[in-house]
PDB file of N, CA and C in Angstrom:
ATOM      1  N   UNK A   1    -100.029-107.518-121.228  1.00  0.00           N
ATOM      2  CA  UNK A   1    -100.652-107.606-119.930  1.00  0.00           C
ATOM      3  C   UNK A   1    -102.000-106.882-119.975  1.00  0.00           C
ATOM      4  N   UNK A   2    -102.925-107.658-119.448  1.00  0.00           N
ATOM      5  CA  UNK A   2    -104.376-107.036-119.421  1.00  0.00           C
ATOM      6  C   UNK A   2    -104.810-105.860-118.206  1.00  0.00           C
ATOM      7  N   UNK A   3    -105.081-104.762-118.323  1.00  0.00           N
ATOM      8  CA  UNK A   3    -105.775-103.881-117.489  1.00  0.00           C
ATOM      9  C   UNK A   3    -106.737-104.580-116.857  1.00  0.00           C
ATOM     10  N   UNK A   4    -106.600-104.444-115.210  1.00  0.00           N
ATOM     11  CA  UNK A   4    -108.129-105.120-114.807  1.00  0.00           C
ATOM     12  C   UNK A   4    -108.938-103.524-114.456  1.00  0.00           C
ATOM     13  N   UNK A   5    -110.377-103.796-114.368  1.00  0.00           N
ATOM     14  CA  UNK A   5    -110.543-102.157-114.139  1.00  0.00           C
ATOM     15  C   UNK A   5    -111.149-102.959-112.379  1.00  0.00           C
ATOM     16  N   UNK A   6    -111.365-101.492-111.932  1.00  0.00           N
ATOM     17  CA  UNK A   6    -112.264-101.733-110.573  1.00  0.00           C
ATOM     18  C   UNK A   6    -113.354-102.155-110.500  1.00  0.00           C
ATOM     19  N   UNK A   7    -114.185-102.204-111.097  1.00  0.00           N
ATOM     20  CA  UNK A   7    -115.705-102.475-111.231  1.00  0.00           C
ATOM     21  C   UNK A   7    -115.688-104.016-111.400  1.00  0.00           C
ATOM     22  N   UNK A   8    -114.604-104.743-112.129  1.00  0.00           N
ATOM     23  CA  UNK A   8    -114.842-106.189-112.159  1.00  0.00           C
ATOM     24  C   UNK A   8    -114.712-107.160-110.603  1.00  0.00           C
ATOM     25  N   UNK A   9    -114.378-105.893-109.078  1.00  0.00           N
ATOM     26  CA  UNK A   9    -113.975-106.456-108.170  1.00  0.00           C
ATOM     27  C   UNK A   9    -114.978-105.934-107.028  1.00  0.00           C
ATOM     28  N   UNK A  10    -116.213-105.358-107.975  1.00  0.00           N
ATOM     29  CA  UNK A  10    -117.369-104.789-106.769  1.00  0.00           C
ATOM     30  C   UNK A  10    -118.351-105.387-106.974  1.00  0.00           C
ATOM     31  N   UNK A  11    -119.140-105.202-105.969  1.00  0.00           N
ATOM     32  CA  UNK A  11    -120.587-106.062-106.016  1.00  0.00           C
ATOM     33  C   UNK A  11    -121.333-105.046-107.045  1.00  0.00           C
ATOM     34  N   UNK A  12    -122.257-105.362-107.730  1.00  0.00           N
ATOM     35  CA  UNK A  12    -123.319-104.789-108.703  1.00  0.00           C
ATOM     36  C   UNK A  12    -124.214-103.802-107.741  1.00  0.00           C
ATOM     37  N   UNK A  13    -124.025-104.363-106.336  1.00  0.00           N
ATOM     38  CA  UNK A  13    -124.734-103.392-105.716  1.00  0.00           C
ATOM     39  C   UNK A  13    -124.141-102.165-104.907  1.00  0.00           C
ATOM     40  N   UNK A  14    -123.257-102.323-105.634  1.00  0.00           N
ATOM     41  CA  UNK A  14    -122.202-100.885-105.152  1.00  0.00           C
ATOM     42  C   UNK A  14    -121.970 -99.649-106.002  1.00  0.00           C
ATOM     43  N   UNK A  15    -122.840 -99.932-107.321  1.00  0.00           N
ATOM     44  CA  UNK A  15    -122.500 -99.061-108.547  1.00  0.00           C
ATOM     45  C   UNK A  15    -123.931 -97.781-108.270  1.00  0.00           C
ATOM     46  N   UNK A  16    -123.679 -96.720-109.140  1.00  0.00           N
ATOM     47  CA  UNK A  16    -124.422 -96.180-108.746  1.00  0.00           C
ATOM     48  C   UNK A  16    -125.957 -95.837-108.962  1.00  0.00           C
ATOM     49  N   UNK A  17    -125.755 -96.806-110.529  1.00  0.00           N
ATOM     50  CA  UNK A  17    -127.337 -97.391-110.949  1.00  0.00           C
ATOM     51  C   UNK A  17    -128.356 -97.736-110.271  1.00  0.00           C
ATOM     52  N   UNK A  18    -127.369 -98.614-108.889  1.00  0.00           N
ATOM     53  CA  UNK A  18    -128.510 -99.194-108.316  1.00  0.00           C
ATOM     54  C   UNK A  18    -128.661 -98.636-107.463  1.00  0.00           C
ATOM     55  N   UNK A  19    -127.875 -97.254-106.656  1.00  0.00           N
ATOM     56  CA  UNK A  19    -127.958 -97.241-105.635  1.00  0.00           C
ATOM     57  C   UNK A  19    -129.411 -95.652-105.843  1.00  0.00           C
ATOM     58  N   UNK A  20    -129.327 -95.262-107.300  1.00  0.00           N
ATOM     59  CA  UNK A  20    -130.233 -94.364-107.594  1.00  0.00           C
ATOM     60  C   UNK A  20    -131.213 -94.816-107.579  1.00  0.00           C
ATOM     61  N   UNK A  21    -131.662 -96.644-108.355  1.00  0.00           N
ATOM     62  CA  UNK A  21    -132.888 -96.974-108.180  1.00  0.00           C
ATOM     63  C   UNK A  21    -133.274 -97.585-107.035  1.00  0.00           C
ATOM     64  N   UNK A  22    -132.402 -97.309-105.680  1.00  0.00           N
ATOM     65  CA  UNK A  22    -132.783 -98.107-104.752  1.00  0.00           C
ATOM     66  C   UNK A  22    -133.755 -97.079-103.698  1.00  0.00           C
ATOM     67  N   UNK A  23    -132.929 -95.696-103.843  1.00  0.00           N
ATOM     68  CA  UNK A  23    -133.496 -94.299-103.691  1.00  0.00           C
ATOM     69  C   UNK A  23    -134.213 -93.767-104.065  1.00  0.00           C
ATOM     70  N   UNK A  24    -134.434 -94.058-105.242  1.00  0.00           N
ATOM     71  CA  UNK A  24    -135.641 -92.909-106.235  1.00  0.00           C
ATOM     72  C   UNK A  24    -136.941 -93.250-105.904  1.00  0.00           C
ATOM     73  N   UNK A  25    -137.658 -94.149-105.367  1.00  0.00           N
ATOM     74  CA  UNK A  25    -138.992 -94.514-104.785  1.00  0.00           C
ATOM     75  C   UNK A  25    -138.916 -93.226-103.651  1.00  0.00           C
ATOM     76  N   UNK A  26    -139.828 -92.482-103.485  1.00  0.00           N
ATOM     77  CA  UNK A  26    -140.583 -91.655-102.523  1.00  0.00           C
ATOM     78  C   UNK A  26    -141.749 -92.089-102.101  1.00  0.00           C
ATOM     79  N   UNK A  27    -141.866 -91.569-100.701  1.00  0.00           N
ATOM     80  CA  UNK A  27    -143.692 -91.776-100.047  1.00  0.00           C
ATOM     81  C   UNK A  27    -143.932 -90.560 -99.667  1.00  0.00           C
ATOM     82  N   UNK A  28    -144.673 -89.957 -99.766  1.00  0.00           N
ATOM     83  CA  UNK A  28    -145.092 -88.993 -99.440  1.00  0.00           C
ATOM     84  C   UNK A  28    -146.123 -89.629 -98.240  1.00  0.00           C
ATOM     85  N   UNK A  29    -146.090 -88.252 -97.333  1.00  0.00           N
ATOM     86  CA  UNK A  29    -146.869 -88.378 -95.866  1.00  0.00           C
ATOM     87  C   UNK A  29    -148.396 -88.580 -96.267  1.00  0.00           C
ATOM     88  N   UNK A  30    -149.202 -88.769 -95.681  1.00  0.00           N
ATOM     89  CA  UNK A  30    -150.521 -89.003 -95.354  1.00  0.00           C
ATOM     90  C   UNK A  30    -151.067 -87.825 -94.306  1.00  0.00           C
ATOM     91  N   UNK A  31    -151.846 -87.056 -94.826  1.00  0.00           N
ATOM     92  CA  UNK A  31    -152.374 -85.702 -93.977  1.00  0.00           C
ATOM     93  C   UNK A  31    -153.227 -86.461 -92.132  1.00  0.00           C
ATOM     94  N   UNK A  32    -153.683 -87.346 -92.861  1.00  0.00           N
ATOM     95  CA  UNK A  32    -154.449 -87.947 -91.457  1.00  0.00           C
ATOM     96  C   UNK A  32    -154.706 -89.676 -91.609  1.00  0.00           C
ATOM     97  N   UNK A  33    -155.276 -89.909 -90.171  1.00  0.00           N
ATOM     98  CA  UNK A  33    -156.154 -91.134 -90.413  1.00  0.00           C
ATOM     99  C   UNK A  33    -157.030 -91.678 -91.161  1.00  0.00           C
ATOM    100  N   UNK A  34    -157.996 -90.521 -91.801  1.00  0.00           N
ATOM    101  CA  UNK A  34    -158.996 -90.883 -92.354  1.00  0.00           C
ATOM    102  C   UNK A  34    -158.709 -90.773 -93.621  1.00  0.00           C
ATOM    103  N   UNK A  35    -157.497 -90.676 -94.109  1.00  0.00           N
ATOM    104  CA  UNK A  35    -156.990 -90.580 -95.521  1.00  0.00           C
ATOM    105  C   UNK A  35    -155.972 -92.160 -96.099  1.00  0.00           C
ATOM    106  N   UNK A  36    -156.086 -93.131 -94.926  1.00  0.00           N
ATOM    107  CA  UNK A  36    -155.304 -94.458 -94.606  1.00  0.00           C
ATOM    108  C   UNK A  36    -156.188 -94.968 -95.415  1.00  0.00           C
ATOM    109  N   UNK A  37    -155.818 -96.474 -96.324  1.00  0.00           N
ATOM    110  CA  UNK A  37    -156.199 -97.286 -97.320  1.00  0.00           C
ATOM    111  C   UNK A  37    -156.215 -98.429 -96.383  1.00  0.00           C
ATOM    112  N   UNK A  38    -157.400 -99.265 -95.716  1.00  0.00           N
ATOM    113  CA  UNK A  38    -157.475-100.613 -95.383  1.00  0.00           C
ATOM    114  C   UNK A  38    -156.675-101.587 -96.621  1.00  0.00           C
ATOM    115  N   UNK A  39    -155.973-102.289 -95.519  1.00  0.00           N
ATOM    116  CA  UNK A  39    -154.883-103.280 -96.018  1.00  0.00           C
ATOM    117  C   UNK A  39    -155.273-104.384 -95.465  1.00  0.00           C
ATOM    118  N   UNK A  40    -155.424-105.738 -96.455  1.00  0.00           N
ATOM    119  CA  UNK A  40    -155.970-107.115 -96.006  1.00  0.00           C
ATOM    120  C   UNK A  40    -154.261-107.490 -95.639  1.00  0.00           C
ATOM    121  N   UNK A  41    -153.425-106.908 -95.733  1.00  0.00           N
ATOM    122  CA  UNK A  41    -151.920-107.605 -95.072  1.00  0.00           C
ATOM    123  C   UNK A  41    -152.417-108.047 -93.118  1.00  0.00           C
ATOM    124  N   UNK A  42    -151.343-108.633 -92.781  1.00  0.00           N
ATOM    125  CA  UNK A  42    -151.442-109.074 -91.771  1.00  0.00           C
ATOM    126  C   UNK A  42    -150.635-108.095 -90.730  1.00  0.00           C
ATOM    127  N   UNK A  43    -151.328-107.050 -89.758  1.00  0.00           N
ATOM    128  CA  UNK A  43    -150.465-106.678 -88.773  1.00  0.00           C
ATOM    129  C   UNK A  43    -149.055-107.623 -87.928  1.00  0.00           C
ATOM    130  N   UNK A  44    -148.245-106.246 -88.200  1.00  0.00           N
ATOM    131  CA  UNK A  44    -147.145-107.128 -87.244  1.00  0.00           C
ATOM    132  C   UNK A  44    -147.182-107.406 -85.969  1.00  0.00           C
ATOM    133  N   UNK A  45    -146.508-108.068 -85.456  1.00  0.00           N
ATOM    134  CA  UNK A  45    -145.978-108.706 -83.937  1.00  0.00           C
ATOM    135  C   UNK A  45    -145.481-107.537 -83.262  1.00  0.00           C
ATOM    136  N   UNK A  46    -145.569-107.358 -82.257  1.00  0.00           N
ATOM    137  CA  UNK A  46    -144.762-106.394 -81.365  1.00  0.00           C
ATOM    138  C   UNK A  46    -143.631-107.018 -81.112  1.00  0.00           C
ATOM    139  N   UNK A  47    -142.365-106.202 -81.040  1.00  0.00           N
ATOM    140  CA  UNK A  47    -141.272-106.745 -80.602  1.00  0.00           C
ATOM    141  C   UNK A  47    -141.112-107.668 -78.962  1.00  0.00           C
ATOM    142  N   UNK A  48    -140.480-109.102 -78.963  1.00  0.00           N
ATOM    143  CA  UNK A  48    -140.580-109.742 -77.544  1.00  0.00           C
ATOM    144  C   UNK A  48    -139.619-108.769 -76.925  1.00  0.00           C
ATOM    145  N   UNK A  49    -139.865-108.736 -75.859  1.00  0.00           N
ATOM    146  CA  UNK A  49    -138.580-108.519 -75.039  1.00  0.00           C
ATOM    147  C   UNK A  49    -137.788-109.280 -74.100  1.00  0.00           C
ATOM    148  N   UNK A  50    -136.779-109.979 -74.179  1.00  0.00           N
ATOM    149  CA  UNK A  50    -135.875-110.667 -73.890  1.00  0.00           C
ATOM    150  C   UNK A  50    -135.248-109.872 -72.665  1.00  0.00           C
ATOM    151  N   UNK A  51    -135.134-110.194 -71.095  1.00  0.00           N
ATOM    152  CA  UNK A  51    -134.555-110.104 -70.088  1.00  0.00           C
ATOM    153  C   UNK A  51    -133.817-111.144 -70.094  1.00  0.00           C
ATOM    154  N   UNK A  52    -132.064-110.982 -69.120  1.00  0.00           N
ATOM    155  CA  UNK A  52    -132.038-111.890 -68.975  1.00  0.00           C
ATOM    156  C   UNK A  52    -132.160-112.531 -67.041  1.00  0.00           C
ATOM    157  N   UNK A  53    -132.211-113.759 -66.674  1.00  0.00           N
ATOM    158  CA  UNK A  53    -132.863-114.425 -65.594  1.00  0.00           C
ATOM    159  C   UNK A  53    -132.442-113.759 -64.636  1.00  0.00           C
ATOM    160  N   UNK A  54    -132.794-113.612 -63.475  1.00  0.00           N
ATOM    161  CA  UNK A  54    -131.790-113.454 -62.142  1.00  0.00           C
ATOM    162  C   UNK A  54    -131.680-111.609 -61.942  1.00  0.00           C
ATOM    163  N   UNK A  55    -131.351-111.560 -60.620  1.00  0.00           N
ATOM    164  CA  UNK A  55    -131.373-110.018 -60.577  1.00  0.00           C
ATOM    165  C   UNK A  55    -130.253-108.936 -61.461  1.00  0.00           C
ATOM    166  N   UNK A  56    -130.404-108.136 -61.612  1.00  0.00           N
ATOM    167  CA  UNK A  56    -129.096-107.213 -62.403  1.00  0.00           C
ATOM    168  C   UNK A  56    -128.182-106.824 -61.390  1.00  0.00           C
ATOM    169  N   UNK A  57    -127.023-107.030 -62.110  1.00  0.00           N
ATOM    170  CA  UNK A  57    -125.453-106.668 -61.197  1.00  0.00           C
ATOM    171  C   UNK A  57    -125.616-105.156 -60.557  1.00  0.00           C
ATOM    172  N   UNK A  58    -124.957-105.095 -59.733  1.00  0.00           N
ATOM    173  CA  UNK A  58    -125.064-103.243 -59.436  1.00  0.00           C
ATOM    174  C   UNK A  58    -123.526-103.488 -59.751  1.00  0.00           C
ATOM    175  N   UNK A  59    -123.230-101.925 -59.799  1.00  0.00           N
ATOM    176  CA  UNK A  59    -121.949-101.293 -59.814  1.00  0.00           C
ATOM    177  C   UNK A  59    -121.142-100.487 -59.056  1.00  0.00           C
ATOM    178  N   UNK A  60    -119.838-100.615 -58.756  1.00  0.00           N
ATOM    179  CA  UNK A  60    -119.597-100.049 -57.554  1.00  0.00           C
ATOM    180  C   UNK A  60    -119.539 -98.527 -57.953  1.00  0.00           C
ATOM    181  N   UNK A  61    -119.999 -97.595 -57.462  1.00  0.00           N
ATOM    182  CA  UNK A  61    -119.512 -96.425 -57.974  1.00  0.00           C
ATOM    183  C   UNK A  61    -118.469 -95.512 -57.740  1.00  0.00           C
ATOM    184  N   UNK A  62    -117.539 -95.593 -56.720  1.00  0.00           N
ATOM    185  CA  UNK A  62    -116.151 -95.117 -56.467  1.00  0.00           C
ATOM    186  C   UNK A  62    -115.056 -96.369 -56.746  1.00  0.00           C
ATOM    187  N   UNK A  63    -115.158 -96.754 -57.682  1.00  0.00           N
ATOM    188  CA  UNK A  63    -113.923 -97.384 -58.059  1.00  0.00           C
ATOM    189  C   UNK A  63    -112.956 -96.289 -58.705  1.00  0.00           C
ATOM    190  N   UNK A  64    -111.309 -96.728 -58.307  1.00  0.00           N
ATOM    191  CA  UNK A  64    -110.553 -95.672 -58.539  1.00  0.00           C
ATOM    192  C   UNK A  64    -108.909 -96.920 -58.592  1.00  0.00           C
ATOM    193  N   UNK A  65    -108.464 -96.606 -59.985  1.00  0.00           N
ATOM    194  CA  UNK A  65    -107.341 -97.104 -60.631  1.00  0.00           C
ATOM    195  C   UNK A  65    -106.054 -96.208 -60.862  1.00  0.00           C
ATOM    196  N   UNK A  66    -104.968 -96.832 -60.134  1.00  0.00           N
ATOM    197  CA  UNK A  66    -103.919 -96.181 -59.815  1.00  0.00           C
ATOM    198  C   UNK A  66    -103.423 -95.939 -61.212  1.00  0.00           C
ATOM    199  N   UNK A  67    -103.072 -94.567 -61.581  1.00  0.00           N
ATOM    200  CA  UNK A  67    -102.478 -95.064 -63.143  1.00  0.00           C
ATOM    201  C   UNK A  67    -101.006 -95.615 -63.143  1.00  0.00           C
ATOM    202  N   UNK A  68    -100.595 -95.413 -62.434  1.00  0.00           N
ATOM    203  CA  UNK A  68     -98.934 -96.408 -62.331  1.00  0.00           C
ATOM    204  C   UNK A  68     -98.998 -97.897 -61.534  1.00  0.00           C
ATOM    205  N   UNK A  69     -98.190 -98.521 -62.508  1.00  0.00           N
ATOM    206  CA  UNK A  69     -98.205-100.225 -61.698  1.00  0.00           C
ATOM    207  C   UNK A  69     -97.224-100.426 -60.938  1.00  0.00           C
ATOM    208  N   UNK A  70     -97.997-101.255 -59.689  1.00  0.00           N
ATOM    209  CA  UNK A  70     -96.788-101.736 -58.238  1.00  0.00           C
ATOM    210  C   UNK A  70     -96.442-103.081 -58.926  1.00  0.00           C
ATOM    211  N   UNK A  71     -95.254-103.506 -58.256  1.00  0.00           N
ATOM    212  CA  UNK A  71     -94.608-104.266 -58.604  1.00  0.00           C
ATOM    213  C   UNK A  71     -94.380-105.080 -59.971  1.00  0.00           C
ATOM    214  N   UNK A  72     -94.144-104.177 -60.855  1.00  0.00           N
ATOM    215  CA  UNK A  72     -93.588-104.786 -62.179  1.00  0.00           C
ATOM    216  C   UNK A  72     -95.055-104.255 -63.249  1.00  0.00           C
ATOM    217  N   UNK A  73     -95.771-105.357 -63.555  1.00  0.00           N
ATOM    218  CA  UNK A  73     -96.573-105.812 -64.512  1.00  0.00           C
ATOM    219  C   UNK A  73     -97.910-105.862 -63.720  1.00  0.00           C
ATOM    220  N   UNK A  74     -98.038-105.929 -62.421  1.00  0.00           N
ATOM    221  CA  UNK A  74     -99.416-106.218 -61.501  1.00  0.00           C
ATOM    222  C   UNK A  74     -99.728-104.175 -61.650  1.00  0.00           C
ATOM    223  N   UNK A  75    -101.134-104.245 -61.491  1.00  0.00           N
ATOM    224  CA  UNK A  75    -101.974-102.948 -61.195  1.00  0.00           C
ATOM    225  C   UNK A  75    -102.661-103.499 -59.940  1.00  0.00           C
ATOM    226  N   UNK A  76    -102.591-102.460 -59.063  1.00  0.00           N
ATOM    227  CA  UNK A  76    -103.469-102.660 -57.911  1.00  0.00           C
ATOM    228  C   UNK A  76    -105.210-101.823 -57.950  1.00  0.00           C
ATOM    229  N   UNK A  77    -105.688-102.109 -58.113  1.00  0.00           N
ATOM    230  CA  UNK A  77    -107.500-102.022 -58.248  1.00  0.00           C
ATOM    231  C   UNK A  77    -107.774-101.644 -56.680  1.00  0.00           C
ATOM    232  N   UNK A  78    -108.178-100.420 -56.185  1.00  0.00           N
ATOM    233  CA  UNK A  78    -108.785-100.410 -54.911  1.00  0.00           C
ATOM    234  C   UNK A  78    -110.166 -99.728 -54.807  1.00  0.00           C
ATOM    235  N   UNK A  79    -111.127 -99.402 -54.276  1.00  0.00           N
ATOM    236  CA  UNK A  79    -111.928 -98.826 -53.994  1.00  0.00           C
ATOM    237  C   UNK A  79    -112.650 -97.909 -52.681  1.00  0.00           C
ATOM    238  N   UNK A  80    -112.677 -96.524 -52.748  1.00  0.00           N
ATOM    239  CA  UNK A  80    -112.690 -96.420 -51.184  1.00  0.00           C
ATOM    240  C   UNK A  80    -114.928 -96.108 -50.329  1.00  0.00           C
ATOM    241  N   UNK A  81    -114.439 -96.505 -49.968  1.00  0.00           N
ATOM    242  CA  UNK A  81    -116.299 -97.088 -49.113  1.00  0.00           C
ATOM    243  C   UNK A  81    -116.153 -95.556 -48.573  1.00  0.00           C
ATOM    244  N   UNK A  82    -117.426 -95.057 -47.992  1.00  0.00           N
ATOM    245  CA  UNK A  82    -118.200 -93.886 -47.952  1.00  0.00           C
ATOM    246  C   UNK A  82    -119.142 -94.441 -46.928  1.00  0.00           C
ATOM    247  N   UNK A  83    -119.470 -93.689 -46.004  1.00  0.00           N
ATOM    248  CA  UNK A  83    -120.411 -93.862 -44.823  1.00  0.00           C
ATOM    249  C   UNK A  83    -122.013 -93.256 -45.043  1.00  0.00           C
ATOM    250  N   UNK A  84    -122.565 -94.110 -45.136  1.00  0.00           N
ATOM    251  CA  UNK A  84    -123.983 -93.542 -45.519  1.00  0.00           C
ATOM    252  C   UNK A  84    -124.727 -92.822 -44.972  1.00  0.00           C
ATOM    253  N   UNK A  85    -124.167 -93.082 -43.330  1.00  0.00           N
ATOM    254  CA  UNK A  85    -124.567 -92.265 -41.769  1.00  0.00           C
ATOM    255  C   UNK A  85    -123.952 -90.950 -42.082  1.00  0.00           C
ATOM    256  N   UNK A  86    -122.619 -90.680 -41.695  1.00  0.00           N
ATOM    257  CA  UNK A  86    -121.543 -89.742 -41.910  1.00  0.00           C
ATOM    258  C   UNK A  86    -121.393 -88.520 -42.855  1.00  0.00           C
ATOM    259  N   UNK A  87    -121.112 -89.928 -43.653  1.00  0.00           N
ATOM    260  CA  UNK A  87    -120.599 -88.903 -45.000  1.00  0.00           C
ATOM    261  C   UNK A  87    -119.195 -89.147 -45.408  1.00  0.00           C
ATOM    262  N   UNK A  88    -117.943 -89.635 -43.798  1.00  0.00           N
ATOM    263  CA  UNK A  88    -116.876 -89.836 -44.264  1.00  0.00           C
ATOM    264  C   UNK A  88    -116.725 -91.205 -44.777  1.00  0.00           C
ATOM    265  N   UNK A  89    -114.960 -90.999 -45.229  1.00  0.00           N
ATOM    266  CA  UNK A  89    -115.098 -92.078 -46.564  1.00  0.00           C
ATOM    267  C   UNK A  89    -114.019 -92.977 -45.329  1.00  0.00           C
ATOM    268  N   UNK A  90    -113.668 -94.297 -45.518  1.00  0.00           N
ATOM    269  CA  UNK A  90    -113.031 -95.160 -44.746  1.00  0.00           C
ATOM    270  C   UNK A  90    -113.845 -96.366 -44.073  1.00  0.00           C
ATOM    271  N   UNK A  91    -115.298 -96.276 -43.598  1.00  0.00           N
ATOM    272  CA  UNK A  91    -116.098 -97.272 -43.488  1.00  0.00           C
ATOM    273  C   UNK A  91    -117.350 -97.210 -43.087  1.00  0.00           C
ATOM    274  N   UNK A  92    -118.166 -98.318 -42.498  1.00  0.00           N
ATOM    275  CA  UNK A  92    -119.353 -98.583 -43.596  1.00  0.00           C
ATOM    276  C   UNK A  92    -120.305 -98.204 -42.286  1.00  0.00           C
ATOM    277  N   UNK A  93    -121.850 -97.515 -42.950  1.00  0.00           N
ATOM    278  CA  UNK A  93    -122.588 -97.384 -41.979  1.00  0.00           C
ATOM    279  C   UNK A  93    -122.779 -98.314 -40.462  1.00  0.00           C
ATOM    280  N   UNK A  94    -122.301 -99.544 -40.786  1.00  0.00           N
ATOM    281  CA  UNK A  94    -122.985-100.475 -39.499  1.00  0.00           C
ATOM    282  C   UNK A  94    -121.722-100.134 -38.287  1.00  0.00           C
ATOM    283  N   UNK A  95    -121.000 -99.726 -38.858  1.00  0.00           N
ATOM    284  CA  UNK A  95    -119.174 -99.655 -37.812  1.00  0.00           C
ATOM    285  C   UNK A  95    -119.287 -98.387 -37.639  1.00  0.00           C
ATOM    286  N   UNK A  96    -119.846 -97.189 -38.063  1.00  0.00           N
ATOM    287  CA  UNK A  96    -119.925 -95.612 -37.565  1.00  0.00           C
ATOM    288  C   UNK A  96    -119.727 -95.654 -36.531  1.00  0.00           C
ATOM    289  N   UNK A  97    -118.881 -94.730 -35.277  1.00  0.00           N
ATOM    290  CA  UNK A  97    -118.944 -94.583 -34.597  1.00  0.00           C
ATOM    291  C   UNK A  97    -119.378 -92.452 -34.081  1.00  0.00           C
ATOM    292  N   UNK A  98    -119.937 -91.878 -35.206  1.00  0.00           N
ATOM    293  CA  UNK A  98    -119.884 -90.691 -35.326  1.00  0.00           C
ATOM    294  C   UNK A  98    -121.278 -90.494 -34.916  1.00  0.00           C
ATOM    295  N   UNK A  99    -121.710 -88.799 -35.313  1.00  0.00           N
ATOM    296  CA  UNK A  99    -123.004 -88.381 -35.300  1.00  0.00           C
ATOM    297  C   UNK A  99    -123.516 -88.387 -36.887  1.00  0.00           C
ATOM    298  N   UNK A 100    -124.660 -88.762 -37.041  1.00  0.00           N
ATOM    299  CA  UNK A 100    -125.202 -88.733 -38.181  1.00  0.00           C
ATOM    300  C   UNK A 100    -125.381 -87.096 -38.622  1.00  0.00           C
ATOM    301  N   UNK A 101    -125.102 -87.554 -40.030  1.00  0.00           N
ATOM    302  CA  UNK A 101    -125.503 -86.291 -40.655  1.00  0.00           C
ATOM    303  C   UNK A 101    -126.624 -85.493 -40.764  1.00  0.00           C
ATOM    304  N   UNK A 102    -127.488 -86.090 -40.981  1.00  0.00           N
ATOM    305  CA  UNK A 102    -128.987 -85.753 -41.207  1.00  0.00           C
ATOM    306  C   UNK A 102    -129.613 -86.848 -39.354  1.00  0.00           C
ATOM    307  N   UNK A 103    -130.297 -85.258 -39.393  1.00  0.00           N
ATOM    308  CA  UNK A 103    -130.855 -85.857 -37.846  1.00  0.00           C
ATOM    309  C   UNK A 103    -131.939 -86.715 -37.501  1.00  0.00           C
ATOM    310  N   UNK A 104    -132.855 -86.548 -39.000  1.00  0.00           N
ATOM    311  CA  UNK A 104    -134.061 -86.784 -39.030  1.00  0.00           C
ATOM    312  C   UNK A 104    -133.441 -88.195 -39.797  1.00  0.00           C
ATOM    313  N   UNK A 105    -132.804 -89.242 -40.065  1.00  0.00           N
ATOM    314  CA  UNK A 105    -132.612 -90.566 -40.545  1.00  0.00           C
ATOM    315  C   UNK A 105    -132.782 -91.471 -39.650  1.00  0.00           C
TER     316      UNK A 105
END
């Protein structure tokens, strides 16, 4: 029976020959501008930037997940609303029936 070794089951570029000559190139820094070599290469492109269409989602920010599940296999997901007038939590500025918090709003 033939020995297989490991190396017959790696890429060539996994050994460490290459990974020394892939490393061993250095650049050393450049003290300034006026020490830069004009290059007839072609400047690059600036990166595009890709949005995508339509306005961005908002997020609710008091979402709150029961950690135990009602009835069997279902989780109930609720969230509780905050009064922007107020301050208390249960419902929404337009239904306030309180004094505002801040007097000057």
């Amino acid at each position: 029976m033939r020995v297989k070794s490991a190396e017959n089951f790696l890429s060539p570029f996994l050994t460490m020959k290459t990974i020394r000559k892939t490393y061993g190139i250095c650049f050393n820094p450049v003290n300034s501008k006026e020490f830069w070599e004009p290059s007839d290469q072609l400047k690059p492109d600036p990166l595009r930037i890709v949005r995508p269409a339509g306005r961005p989602t908002k997020r609710r920010k008091e979402a709150v997940q029961p950690p135990a599940p009602v009835d069997g296999n279902k989780v109930r997901r609720t969230f509780h609303v905050t009064c922007s007038k107020c301050g208390e939590k249960g419902h929404y500025f337009k239904t306030c029936k309180g004094a505002p918090k801040n007097p000057n709003r």
